[in-house]
Every structure is written in structure tokens, then in C-alpha cells.
N, C-alpha and C. Protein backbone atom coordinates (compact mmCIF):
# COMPACT_ATOMS: atom_id res chain seq x y z
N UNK A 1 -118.11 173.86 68.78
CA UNK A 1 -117.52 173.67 67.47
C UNK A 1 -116.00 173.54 67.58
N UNK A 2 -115.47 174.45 68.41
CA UNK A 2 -114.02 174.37 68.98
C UNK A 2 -113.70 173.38 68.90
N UNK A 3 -114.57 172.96 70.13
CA UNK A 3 -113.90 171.92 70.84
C UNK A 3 -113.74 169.97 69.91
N UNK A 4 -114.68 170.14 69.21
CA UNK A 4 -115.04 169.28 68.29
C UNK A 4 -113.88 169.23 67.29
N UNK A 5 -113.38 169.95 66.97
CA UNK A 5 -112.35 170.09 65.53
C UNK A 5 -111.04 169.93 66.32
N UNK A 6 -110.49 170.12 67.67
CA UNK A 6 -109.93 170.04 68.83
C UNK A 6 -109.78 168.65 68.54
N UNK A 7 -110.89 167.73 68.84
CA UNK A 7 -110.83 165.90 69.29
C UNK A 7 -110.51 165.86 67.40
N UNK A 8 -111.30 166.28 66.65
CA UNK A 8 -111.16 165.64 65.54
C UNK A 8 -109.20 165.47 65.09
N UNK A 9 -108.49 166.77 65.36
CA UNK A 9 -107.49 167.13 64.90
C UNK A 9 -106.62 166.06 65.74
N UNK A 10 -107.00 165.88 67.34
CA UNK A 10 -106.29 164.72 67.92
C UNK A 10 -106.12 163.19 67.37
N UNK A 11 -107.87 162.62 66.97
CA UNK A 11 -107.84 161.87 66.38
C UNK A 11 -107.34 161.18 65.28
N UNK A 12 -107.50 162.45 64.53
CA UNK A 12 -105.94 162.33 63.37
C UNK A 12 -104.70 161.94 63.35
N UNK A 13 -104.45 162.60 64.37
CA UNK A 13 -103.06 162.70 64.70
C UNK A 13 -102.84 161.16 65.50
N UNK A 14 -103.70 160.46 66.32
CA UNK A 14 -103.61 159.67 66.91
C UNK A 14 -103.60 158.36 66.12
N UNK A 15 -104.02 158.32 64.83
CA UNK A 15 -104.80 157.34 63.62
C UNK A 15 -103.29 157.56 62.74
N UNK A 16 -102.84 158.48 62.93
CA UNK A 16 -101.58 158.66 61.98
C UNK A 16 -100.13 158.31 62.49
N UNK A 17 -99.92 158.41 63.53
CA UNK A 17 -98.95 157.55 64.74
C UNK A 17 -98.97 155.95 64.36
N UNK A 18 -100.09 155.42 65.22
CA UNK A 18 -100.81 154.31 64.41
C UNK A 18 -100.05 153.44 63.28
N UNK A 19 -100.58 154.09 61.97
CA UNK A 19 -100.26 154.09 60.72
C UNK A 19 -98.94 154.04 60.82
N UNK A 20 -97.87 154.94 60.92
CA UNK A 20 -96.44 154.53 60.41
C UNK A 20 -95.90 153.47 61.38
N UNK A 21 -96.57 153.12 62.27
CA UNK A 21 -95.80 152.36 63.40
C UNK A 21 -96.23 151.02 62.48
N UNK A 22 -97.65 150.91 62.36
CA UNK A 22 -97.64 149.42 61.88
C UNK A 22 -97.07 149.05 60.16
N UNK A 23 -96.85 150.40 59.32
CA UNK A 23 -96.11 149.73 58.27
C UNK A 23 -94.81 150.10 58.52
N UNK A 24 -94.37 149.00 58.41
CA UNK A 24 -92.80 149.13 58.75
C UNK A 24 -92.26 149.87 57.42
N UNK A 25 -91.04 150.71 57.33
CA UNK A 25 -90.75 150.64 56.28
C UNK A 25 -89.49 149.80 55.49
N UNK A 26 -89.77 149.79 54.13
CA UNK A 26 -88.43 148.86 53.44
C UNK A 26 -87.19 149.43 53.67
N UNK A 27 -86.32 148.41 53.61
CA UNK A 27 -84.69 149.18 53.95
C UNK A 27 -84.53 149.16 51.91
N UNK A 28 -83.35 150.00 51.96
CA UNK A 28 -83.27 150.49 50.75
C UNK A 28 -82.84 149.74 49.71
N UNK A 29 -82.26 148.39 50.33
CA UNK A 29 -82.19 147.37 48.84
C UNK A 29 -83.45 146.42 49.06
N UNK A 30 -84.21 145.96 50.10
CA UNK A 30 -85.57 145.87 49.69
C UNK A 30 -86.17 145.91 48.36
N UNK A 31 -86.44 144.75 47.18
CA UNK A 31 -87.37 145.12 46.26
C UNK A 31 -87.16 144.02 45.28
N UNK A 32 -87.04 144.52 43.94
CA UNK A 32 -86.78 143.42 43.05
C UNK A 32 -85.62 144.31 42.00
N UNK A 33 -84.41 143.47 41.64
CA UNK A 33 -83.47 144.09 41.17
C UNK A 33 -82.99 143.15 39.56
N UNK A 34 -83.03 144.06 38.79
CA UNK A 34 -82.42 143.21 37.62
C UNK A 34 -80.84 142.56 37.74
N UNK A 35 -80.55 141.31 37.25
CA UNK A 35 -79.02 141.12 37.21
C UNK A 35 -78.47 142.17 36.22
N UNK A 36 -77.30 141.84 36.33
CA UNK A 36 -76.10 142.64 35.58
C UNK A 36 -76.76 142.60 33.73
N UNK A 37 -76.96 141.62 33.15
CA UNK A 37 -77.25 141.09 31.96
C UNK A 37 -78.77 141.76 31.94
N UNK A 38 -79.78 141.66 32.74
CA UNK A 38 -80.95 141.60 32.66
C UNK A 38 -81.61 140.20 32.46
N UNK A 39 -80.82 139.32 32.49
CA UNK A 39 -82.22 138.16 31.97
C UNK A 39 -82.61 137.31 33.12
N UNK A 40 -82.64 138.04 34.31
CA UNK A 40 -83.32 137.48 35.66
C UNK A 40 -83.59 138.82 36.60
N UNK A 41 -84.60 138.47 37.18
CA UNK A 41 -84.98 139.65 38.50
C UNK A 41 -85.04 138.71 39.76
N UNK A 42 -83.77 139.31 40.85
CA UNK A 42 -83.96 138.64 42.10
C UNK A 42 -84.64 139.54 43.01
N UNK A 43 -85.48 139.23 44.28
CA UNK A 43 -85.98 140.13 44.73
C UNK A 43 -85.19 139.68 46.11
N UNK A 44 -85.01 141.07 46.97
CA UNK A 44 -84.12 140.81 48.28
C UNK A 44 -85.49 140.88 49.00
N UNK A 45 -85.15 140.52 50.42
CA UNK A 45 -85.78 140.91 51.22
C UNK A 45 -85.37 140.73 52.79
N UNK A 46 -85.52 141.18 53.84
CA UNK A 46 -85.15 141.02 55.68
C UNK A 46 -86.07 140.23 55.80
N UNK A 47 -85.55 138.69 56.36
CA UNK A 47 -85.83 137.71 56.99
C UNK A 47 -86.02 138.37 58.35
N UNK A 48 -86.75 137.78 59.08
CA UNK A 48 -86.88 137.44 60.49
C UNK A 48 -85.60 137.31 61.43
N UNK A 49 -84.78 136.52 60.91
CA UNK A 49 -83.49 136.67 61.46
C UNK A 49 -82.58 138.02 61.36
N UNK A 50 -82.98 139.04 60.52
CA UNK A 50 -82.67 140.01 60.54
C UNK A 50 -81.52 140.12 59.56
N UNK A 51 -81.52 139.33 58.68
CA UNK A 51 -80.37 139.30 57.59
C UNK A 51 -81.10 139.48 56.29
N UNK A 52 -80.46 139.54 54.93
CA UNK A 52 -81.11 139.86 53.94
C UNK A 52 -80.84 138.57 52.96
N UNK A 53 -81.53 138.00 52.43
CA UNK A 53 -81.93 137.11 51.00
C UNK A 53 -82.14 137.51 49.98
N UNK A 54 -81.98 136.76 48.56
CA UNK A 54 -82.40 136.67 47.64
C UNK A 54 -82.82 135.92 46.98
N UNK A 55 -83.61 135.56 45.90
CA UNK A 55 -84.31 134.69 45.20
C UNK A 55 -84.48 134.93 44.18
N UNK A 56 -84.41 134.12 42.94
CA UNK A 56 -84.64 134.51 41.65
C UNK A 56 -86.13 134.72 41.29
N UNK A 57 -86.64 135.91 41.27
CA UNK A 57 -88.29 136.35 41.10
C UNK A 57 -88.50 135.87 39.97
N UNK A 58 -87.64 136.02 38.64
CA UNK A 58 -88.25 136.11 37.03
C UNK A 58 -87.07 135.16 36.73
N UNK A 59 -86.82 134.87 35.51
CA UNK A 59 -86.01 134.58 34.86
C UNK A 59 -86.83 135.27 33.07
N UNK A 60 -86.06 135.85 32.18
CA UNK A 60 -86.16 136.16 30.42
C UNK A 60 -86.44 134.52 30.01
N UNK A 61 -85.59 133.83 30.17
CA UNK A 61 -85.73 132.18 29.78
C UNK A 61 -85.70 131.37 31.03
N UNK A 62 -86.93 130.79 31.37
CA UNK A 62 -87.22 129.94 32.37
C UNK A 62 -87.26 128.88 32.53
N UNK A 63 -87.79 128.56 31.02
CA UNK A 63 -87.33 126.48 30.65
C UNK A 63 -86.07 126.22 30.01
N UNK A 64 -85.54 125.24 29.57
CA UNK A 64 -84.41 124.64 29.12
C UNK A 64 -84.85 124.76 27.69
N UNK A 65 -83.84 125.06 27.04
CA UNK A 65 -84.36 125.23 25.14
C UNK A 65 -83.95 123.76 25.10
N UNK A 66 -83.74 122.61 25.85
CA UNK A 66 -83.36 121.36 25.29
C UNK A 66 -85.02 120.57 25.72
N UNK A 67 -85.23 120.78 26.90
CA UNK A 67 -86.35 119.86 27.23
C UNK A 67 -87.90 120.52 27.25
N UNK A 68 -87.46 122.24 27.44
CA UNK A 68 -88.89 122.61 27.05
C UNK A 68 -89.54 122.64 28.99
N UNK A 69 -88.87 122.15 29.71
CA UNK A 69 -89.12 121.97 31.09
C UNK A 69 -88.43 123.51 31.61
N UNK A 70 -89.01 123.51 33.08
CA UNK A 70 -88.26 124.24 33.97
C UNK A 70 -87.02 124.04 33.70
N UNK A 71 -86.02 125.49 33.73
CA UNK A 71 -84.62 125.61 33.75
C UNK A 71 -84.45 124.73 35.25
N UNK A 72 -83.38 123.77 35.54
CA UNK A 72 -83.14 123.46 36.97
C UNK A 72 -81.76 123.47 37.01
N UNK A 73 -81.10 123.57 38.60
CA UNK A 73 -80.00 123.79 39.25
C UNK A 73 -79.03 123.00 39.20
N UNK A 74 -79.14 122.71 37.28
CA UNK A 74 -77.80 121.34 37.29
C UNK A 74 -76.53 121.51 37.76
N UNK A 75 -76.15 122.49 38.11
CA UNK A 75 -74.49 122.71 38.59
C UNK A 75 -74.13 122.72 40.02
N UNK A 76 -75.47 122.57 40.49
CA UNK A 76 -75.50 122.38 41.97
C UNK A 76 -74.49 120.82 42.67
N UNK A 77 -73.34 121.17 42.86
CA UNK A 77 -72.74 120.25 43.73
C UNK A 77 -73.59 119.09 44.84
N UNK A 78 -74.38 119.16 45.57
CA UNK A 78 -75.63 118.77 45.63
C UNK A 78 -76.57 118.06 45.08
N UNK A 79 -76.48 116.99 44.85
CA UNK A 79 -77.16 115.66 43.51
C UNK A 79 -78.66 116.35 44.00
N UNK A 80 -78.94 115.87 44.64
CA UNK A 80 -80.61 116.15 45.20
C UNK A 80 -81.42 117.56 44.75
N UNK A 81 -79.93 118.79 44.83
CA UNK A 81 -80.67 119.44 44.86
C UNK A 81 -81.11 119.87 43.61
N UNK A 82 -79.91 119.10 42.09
CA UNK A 82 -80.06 119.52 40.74
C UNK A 82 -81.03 119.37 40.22
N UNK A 83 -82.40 118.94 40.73
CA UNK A 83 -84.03 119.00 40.55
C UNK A 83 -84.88 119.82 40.92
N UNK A 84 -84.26 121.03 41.47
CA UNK A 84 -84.57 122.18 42.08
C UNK A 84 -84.47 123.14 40.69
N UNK A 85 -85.71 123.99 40.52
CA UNK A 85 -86.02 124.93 39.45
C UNK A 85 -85.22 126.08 39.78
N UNK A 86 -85.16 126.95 38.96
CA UNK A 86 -83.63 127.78 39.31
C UNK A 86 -84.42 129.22 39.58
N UNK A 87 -85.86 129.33 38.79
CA UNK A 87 -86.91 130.42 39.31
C UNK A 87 -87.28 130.02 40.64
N UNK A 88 -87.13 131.14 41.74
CA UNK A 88 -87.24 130.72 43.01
C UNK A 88 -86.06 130.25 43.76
N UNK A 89 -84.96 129.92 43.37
CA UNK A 89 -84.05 129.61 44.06
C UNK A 89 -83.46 130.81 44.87
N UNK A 90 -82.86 130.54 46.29
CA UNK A 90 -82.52 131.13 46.71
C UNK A 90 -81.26 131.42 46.18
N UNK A 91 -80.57 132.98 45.96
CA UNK A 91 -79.07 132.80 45.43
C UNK A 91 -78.60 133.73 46.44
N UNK A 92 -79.03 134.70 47.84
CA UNK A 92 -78.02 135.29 48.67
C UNK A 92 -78.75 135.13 49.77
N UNK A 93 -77.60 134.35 50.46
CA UNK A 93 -78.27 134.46 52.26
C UNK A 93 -77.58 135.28 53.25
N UNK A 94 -77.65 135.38 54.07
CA UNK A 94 -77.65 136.05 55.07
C UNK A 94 -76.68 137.52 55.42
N UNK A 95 -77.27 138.37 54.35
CA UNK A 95 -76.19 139.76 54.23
C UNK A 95 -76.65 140.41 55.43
N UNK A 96 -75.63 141.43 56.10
CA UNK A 96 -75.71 141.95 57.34
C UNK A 96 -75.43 143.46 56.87
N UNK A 97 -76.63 144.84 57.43
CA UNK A 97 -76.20 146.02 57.07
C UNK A 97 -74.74 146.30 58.08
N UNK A 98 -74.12 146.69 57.36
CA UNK A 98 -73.01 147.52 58.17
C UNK A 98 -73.15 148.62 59.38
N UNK A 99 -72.89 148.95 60.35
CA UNK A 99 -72.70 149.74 61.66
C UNK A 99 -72.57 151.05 61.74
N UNK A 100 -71.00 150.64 60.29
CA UNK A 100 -70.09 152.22 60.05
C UNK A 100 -70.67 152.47 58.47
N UNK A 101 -71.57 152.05 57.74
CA UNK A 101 -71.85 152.16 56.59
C UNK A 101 -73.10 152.09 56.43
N UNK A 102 -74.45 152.79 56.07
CA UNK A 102 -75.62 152.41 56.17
C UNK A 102 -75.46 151.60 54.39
N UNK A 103 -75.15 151.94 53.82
CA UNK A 103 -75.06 151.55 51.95
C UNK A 103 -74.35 150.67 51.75
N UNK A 104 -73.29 149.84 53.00
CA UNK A 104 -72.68 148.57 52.55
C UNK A 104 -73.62 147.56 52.94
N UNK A 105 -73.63 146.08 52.83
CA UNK A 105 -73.85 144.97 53.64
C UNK A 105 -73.33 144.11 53.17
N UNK A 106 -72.76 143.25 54.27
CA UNK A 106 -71.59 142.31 53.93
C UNK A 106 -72.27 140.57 55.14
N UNK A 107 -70.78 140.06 54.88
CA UNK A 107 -70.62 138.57 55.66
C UNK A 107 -71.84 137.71 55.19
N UNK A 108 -72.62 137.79 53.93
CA UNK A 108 -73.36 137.24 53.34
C UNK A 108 -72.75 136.06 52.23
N UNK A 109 -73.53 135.16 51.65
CA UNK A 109 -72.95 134.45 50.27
C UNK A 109 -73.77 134.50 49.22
N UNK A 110 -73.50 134.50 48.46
CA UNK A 110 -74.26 134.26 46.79
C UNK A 110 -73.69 133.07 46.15
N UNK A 111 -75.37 132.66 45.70
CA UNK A 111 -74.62 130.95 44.47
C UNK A 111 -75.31 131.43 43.28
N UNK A 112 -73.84 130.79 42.08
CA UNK A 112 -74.49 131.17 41.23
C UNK A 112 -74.55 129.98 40.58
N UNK A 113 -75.87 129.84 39.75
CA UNK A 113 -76.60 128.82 39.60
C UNK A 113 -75.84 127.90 38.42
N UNK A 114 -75.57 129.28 37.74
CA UNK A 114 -74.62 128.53 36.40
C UNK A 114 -73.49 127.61 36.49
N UNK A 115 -72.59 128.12 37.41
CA UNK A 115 -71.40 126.89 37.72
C UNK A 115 -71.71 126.44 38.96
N UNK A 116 -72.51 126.20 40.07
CA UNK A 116 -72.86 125.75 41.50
C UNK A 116 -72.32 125.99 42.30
N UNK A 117 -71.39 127.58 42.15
CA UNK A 117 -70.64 127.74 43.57
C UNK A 117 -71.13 128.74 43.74
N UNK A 118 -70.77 128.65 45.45
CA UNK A 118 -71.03 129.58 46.39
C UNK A 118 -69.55 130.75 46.57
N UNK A 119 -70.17 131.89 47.04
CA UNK A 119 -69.15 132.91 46.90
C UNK A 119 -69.48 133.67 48.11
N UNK A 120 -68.41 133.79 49.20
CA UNK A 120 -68.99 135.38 49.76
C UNK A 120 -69.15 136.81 48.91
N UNK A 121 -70.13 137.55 49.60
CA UNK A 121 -69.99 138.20 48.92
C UNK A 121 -70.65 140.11 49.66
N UNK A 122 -70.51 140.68 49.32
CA UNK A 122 -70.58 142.31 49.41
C UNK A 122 -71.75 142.87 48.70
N UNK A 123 -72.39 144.18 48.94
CA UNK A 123 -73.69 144.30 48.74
C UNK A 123 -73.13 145.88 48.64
N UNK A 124 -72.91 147.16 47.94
CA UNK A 124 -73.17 148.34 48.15
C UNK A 124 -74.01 149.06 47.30
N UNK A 125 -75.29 149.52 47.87
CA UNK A 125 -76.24 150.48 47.87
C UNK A 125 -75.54 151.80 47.35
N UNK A 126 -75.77 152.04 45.78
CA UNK A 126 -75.97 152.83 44.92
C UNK A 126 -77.30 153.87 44.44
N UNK A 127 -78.44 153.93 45.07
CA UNK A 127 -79.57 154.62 44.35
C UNK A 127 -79.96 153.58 43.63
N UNK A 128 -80.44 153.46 42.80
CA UNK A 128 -80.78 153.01 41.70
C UNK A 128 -80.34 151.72 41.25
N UNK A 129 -79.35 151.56 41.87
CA UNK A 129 -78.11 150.24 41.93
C UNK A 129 -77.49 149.53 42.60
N UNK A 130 -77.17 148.69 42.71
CA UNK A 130 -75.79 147.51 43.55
C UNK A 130 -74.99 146.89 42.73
N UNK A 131 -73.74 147.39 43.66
CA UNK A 131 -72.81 146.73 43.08
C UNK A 131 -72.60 145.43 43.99
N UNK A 132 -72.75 143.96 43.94
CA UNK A 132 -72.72 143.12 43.84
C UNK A 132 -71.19 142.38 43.79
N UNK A 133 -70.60 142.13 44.75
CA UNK A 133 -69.24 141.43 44.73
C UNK A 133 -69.13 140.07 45.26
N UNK A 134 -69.05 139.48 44.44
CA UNK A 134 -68.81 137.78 44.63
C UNK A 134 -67.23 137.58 44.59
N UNK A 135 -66.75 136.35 46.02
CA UNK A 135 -65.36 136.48 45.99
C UNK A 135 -64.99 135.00 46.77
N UNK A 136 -64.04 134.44 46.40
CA UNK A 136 -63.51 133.49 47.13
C UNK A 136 -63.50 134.34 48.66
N UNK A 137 -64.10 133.24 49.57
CA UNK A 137 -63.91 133.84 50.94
C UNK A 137 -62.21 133.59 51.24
N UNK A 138 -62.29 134.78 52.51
CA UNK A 138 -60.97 134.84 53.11
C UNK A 138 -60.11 135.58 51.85
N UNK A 139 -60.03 135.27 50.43
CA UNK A 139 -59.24 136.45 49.31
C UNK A 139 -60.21 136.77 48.60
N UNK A 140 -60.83 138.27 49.18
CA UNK A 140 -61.45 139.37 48.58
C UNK A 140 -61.19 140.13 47.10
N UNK A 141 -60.33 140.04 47.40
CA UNK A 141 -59.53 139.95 45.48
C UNK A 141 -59.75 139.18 44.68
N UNK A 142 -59.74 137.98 44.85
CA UNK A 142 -60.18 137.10 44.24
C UNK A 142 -61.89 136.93 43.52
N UNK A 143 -62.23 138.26 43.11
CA UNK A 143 -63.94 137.79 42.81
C UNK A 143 -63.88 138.58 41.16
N UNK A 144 -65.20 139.09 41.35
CA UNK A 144 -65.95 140.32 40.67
C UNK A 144 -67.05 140.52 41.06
N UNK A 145 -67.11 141.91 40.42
CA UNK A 145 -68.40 142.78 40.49
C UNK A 145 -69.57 143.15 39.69
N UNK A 146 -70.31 142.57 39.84
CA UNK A 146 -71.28 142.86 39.22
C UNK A 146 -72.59 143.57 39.69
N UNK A 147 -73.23 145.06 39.02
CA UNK A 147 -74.09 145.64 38.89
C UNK A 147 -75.60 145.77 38.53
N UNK A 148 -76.00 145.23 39.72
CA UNK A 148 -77.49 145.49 39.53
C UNK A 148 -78.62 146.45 39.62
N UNK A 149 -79.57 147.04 38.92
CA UNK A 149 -80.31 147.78 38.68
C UNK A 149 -81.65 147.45 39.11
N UNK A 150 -82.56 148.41 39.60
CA UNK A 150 -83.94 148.61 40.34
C UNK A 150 -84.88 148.34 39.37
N UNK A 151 -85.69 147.01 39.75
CA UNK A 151 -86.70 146.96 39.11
C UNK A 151 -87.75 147.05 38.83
N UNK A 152 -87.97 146.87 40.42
CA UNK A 152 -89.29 147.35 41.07
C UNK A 152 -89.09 147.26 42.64
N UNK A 153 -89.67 148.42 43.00
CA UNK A 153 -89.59 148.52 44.35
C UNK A 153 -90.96 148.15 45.41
């Protein structure tokens, strides 16, 4: 009987090793985050390349109140790409966690869809929040900040 509850208790333990190894876990901005306004949810996520993205998950208004169609990426500098739906668009590529900071990530860009520019931009991990800094590259001063909230994780 010992010895039995012995293998069983190993087995456990061996099935549970296992288990956390194969689900990786999410890093902490991982998820889906409301904008500043609320009337879009982007969800981040770690690419393969080991950098972080975003994409517009939701949009509050998704079609155009003029055509009744998909909202699309008219401000996109990019002729081709102003036929591109703005749900789903990618708006941050390639943010990098920090070394000396686990709650910053930086050397990333954000576009914002409304006027078609691109911005570097800054990422700090709040709990519950990010603060979000879009900036002319090279003058960091030059931006703002905007605050996003957890929407679903």
C-alpha cells in the first residue's frame, strides 16, 4: 500500500512538471487592453521573434457612418494599403522588454490609424494599466501619453 501511494505521489509530481513546462506563461502586458477613450480593444501579444505586437481586436464603431462598410485605413500614407479594415490592423510592432526594467518596453512603433503616422513609442506596465507613449523618434518629448486599461486577460 506504501509503496503504491509512493509511485502514485511521484507520478503526480512527474504529470505536474510536465504541465507548467508545456504552458508557457503570459508576460504581463499579454492580453487585450482598452484604448485611452475605450472605443477599441487592442490585444498584444510575443511574436516568435520575441518582440511584442498589437492589433486592433474590437472596435465600439467598426463601419463608416458614411458607407455603412468596414471602417478602413484611409490615412494610411500607403495608397494600397487605405483598403485595409482598421479592425485587425496591426498598430504596435516590435516592443522589446527592458533588461534594467521588467515593467518598461521600449524601441517599438505605434500607427495611429486616424492621421497615418507612425510614432516610436514606450510601453510601461502599470497593473491594471499602460501607459502608452507615442513620440517623434530621436525627440522623446515630442509625443504623448496615453493610458490603457485591462480588458481581458
Amino acid at each position: 500500500m506504501k509503496k503504491n501511494l509512493v509511485t502514485a505521489v511521484a507520478a503526480l509530481t512527474l504529470m505536474l512538471a510536465f504541465a507548467t513546462k508545456t504552458f508557457a506563461q503570459k508576460d504581463q502586458i499579454e492580453g487585450i487592453w482598452f484604448n485611452g477613450d475605450k472605443t477599441s480593444k487592442i490585444e498584444i501579444y510575443l511574436a516568435k521573434d520575441g518582440h511584442y505586437y498589437g492589433r486592433i481586436y474590437w472596435l465600439k464603431e467598426p463601419n463608416d457612418k458614411d458607407t455603412g462598410k468596414p471602417l478602413l485605413d484611409k490615412e494610411n500614407p500607403d495608397e494600397n494599403a487605405r483598403k485595409t479594415p482598421v479592425q485587425g490592423l496591426m498598430i504596435m510592432r516590435g516592443f522589446a522588454k527592458s533588461t534594467s526594467d521588467p515593467n518598461i518596453y521600449s524601441d517599438g512603433t505605434i500607427y495611429d490609424p486616424k492621421n497615418g503616422k507612425t510614432y516610436c513609442g514606450k510601453i510601461t506596465f502599470k497593473g491594471k494599466t499602460l501607459d502608452l507613449r507615442g513620440f517623434i523618434c530621436k525627440w522623446s518629448f515630442l509625443g504623448r501619453t496615453e493610458t490603457w486599461t485591462l480588458a481581458e486577460n
